[in-house]
PDB file of N, CA and C in Angstrom:
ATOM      1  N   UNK A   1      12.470  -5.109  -6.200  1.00  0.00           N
ATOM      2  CA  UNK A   1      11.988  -3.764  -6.435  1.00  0.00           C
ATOM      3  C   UNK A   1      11.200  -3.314  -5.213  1.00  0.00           C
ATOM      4  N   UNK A   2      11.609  -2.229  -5.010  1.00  0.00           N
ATOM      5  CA  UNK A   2      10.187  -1.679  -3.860  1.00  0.00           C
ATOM      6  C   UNK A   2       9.696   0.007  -4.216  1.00  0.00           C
ATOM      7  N   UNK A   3       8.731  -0.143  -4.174  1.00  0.00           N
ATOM      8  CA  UNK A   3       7.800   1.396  -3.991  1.00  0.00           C
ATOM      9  C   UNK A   3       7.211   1.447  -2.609  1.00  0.00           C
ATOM     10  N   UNK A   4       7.526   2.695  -2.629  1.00  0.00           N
ATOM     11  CA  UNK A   4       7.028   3.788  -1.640  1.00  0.00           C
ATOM     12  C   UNK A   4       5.456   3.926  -2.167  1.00  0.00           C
ATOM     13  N   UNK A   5       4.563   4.586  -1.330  1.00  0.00           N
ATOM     14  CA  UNK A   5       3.287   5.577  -1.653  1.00  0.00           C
ATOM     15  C   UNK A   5       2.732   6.359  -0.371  1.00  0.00           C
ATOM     16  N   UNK A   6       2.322   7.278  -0.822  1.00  0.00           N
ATOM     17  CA  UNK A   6       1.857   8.163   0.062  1.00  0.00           C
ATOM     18  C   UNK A   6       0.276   7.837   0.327  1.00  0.00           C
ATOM     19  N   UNK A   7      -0.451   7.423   1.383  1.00  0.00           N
ATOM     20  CA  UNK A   7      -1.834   6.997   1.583  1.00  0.00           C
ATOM     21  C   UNK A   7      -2.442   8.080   2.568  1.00  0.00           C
ATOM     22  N   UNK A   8      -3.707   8.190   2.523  1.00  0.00           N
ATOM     23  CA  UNK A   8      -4.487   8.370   3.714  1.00  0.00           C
ATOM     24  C   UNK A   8      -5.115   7.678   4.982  1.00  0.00           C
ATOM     25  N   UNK A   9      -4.525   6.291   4.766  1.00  0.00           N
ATOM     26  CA  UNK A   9      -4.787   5.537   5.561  1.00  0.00           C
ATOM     27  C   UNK A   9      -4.723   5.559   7.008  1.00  0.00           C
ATOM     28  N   UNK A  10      -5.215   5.784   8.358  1.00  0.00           N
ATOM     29  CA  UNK A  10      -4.779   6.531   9.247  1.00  0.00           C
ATOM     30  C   UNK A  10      -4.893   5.084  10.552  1.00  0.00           C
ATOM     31  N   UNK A  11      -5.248   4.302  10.444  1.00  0.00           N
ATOM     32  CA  UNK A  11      -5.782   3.094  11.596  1.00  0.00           C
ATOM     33  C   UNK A  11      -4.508   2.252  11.266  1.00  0.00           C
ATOM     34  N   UNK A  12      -4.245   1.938  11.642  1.00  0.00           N
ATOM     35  CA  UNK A  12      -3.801  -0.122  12.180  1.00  0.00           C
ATOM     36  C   UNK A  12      -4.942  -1.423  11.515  1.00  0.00           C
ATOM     37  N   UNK A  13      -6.021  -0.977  12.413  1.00  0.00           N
ATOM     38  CA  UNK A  13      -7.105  -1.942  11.338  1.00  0.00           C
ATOM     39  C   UNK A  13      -7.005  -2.234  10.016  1.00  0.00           C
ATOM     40  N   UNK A  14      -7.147  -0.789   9.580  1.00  0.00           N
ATOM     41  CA  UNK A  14      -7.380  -0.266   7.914  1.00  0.00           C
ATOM     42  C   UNK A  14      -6.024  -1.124   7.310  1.00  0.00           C
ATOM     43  N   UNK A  15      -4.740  -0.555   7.850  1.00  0.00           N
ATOM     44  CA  UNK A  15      -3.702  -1.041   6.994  1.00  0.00           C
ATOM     45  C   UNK A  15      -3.256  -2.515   6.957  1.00  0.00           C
ATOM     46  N   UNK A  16      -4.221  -3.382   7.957  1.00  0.00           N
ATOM     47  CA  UNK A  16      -3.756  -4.974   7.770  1.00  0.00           C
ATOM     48  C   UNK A  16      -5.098  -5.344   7.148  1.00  0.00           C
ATOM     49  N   UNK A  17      -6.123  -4.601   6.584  1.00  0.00           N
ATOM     50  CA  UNK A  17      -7.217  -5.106   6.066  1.00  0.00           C
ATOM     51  C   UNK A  17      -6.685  -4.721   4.034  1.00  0.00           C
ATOM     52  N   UNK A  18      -5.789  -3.381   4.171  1.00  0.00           N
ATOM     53  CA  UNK A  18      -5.210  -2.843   3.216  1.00  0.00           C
ATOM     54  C   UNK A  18      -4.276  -4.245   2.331  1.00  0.00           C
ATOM     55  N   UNK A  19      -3.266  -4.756   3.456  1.00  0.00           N
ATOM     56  CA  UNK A  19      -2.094  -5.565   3.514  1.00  0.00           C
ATOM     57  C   UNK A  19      -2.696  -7.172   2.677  1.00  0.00           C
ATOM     58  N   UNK A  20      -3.684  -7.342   3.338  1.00  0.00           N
ATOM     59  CA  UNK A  20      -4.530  -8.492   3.218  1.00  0.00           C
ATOM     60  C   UNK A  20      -4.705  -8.379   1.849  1.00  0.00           C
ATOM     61  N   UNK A  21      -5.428  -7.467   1.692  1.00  0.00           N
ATOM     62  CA  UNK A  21      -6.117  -7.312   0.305  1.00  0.00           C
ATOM     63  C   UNK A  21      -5.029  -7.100  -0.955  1.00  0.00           C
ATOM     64  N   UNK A  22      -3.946  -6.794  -0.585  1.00  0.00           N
ATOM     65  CA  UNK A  22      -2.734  -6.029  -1.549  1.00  0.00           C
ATOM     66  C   UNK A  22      -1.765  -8.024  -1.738  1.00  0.00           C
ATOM     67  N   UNK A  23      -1.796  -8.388  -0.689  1.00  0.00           N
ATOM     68  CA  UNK A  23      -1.197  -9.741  -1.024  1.00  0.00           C
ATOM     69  C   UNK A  23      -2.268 -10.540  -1.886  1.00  0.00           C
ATOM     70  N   UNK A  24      -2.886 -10.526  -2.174  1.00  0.00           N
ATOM     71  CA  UNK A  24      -4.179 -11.345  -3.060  1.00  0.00           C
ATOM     72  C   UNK A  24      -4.009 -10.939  -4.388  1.00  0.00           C
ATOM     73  N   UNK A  25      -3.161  -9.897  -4.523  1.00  0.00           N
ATOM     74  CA  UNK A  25      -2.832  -9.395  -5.826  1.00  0.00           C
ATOM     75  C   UNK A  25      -1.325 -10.028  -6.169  1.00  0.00           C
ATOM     76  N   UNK A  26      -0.295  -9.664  -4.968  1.00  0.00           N
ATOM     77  CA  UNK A  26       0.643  -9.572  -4.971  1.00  0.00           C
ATOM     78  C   UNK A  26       1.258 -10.562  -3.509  1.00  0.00           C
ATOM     79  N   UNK A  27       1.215 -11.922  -4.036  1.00  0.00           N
ATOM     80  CA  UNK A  27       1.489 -13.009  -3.324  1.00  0.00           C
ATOM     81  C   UNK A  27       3.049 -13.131  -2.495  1.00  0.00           C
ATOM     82  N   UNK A  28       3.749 -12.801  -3.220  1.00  0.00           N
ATOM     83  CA  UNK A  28       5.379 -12.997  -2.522  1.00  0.00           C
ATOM     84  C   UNK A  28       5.935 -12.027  -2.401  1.00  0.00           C
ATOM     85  N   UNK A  29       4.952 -10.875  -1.482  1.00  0.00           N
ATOM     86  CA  UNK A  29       5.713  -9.524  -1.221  1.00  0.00           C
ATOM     87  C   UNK A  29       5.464  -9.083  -0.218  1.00  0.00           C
ATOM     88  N   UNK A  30       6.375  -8.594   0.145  1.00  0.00           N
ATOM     89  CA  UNK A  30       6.628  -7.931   1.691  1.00  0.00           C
ATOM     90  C   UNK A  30       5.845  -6.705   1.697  1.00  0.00           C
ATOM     91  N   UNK A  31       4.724  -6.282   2.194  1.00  0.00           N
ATOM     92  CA  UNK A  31       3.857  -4.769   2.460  1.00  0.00           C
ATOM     93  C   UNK A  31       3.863  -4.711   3.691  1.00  0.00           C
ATOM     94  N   UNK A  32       4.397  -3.199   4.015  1.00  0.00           N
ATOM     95  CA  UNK A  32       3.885  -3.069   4.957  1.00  0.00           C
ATOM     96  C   UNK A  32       3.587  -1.094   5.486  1.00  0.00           C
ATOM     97  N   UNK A  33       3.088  -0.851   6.098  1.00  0.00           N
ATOM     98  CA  UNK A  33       2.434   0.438   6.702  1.00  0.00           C
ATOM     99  C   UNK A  33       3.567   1.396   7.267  1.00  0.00           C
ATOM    100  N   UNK A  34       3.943   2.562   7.370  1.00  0.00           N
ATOM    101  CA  UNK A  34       4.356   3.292   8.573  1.00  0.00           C
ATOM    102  C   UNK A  34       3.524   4.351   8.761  1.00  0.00           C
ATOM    103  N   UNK A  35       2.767   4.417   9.807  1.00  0.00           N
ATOM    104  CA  UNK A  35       1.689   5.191  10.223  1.00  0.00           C
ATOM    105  C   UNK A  35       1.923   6.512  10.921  1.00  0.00           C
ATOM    106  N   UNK A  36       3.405   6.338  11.303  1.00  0.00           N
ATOM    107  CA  UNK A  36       3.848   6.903  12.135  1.00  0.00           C
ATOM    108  C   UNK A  36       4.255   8.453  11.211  1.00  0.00           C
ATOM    109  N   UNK A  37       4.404   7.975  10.306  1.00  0.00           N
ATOM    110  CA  UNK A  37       5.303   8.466   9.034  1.00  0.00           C
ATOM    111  C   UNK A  37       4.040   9.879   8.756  1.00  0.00           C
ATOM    112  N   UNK A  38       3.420  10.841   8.418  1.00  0.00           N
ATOM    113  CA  UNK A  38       3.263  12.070   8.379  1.00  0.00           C
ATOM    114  C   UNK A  38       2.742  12.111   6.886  1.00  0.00           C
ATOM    115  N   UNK A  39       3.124  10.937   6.452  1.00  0.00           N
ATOM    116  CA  UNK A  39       2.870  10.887   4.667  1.00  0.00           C
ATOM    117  C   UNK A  39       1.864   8.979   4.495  1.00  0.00           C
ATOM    118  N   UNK A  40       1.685   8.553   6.032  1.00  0.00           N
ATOM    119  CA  UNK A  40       0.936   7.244   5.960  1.00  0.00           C
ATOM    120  C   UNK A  40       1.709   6.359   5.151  1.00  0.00           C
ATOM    121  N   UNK A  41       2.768   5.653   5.253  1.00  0.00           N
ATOM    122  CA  UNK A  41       3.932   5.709   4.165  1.00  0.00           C
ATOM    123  C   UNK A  41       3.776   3.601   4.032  1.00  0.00           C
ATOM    124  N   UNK A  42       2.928   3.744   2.640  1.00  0.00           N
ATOM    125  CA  UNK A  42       2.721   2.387   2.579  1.00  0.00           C
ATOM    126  C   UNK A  42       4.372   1.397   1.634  1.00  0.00           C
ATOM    127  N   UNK A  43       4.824   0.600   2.100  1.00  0.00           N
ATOM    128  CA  UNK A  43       6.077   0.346   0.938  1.00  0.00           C
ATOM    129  C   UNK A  43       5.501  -1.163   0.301  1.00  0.00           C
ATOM    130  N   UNK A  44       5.699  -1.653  -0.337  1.00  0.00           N
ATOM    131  CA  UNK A  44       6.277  -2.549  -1.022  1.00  0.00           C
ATOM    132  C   UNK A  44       7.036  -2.946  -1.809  1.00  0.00           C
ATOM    133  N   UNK A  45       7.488  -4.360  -1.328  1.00  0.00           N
ATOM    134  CA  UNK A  45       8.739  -5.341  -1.825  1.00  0.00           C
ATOM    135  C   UNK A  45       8.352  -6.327  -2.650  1.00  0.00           C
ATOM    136  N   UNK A  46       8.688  -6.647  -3.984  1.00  0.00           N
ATOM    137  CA  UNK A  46       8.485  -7.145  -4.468  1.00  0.00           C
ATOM    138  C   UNK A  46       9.225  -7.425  -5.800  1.00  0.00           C
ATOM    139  N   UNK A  47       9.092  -8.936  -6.588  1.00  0.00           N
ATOM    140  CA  UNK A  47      10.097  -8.962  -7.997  1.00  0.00           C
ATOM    141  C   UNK A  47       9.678  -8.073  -8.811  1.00  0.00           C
ATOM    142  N   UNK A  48       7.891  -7.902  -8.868  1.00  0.00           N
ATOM    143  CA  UNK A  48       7.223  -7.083  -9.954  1.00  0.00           C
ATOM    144  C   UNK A  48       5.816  -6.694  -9.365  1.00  0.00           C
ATOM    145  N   UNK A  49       5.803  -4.925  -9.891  1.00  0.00           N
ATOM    146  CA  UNK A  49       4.811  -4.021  -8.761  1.00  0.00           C
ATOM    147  C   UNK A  49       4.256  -3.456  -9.811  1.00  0.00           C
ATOM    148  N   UNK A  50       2.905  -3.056  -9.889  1.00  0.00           N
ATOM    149  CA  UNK A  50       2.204  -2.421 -10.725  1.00  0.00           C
ATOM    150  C   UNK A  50       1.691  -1.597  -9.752  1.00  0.00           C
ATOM    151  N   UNK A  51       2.748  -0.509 -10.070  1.00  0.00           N
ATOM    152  CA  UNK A  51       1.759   0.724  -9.247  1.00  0.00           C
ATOM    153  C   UNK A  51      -0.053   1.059  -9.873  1.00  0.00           C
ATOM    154  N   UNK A  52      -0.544   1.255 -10.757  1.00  0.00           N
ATOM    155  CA  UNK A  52      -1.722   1.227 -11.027  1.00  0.00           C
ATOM    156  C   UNK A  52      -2.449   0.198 -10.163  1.00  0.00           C
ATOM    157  N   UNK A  53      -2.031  -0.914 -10.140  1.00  0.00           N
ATOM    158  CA  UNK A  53      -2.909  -1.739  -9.706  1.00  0.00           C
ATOM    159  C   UNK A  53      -3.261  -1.649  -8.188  1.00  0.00           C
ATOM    160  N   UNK A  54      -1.592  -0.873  -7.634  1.00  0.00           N
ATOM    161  CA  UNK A  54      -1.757  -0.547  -5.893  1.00  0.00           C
ATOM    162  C   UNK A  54      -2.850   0.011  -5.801  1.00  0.00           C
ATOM    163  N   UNK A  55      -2.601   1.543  -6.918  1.00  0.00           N
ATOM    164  CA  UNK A  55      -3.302   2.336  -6.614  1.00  0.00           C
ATOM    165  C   UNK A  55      -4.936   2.120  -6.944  1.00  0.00           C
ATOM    166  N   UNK A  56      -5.305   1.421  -7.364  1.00  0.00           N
ATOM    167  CA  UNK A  56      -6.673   1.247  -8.013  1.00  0.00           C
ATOM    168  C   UNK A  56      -7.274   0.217  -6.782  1.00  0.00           C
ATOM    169  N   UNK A  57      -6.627  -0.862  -5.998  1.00  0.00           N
ATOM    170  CA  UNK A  57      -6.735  -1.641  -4.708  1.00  0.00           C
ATOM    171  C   UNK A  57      -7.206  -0.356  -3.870  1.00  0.00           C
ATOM    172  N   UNK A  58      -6.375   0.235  -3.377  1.00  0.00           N
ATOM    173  CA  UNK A  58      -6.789   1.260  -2.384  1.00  0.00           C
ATOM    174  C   UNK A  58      -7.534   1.813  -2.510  1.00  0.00           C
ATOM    175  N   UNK A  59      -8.065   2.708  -3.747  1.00  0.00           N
ATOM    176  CA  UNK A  59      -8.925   3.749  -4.110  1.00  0.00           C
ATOM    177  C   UNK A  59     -10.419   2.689  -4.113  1.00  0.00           C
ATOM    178  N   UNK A  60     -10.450   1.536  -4.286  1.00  0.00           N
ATOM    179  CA  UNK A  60     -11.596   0.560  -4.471  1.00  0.00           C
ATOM    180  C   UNK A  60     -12.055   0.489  -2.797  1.00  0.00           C
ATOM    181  N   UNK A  61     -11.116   0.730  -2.270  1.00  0.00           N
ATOM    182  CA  UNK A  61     -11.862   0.500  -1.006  1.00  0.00           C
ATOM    183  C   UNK A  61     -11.636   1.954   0.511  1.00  0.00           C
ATOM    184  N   UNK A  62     -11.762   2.852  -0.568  1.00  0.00           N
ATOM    185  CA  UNK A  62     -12.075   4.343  -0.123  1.00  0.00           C
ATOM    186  C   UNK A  62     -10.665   5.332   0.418  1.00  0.00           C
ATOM    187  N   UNK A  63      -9.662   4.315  -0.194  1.00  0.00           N
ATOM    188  CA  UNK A  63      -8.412   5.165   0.246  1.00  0.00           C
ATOM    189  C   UNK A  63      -7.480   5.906  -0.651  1.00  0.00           C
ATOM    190  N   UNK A  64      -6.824   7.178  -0.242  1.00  0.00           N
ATOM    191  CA  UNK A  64      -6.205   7.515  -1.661  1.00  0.00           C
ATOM    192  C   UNK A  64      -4.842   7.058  -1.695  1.00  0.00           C
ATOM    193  N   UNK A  65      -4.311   6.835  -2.381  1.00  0.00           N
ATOM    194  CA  UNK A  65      -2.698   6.465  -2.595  1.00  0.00           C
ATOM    195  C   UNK A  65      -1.961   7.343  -4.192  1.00  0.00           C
ATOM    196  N   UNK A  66      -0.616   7.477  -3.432  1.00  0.00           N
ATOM    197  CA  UNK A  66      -0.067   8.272  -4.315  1.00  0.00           C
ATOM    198  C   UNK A  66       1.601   7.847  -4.209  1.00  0.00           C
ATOM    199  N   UNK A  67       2.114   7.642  -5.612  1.00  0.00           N
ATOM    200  CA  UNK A  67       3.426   7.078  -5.920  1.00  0.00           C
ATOM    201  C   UNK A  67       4.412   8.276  -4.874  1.00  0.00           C
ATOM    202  N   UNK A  68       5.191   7.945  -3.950  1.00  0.00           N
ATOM    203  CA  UNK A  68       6.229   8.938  -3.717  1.00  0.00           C
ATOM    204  C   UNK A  68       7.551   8.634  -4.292  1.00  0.00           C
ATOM    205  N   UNK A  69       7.445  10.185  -4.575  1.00  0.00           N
ATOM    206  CA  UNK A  69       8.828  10.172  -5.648  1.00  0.00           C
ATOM    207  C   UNK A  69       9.647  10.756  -4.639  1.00  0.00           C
TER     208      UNK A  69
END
């Protein structure tokens, strides 16, 4: 399975401190950033994703995230 989300995340720093923190939840999944992307375009890969839980990770540590549909 993978989701998309739309973040405010705007650094390099931020998104491997993001990445870090998102694998501690979610151990055998591929995350990763495109910054480049106009929408901060966070994805993850994974067997099983709880978007709530993305979103509640990020927002805990001052960022917003939003499911893109």
């Amino acid at each position: 399975m993978i989701e998309v989300f739309k973040t405010n995340v705007q650094e390099t720093e931020q998104s491997k401190m993001i990445v870090m923190k998102l694998l501690e939840h979610f151990p055998n999944s591929v995350i990763n950033f495109d910054l480049e992307d106009c929408d901060k375009i966070l994805r993850i890969h994974a067997a099983s994703i709880s978007n709530k839980r993305i979103i509640e990770v990020l927002n805990l540590h001052g960022y917003q995230c939003e499911v893109l549909l």
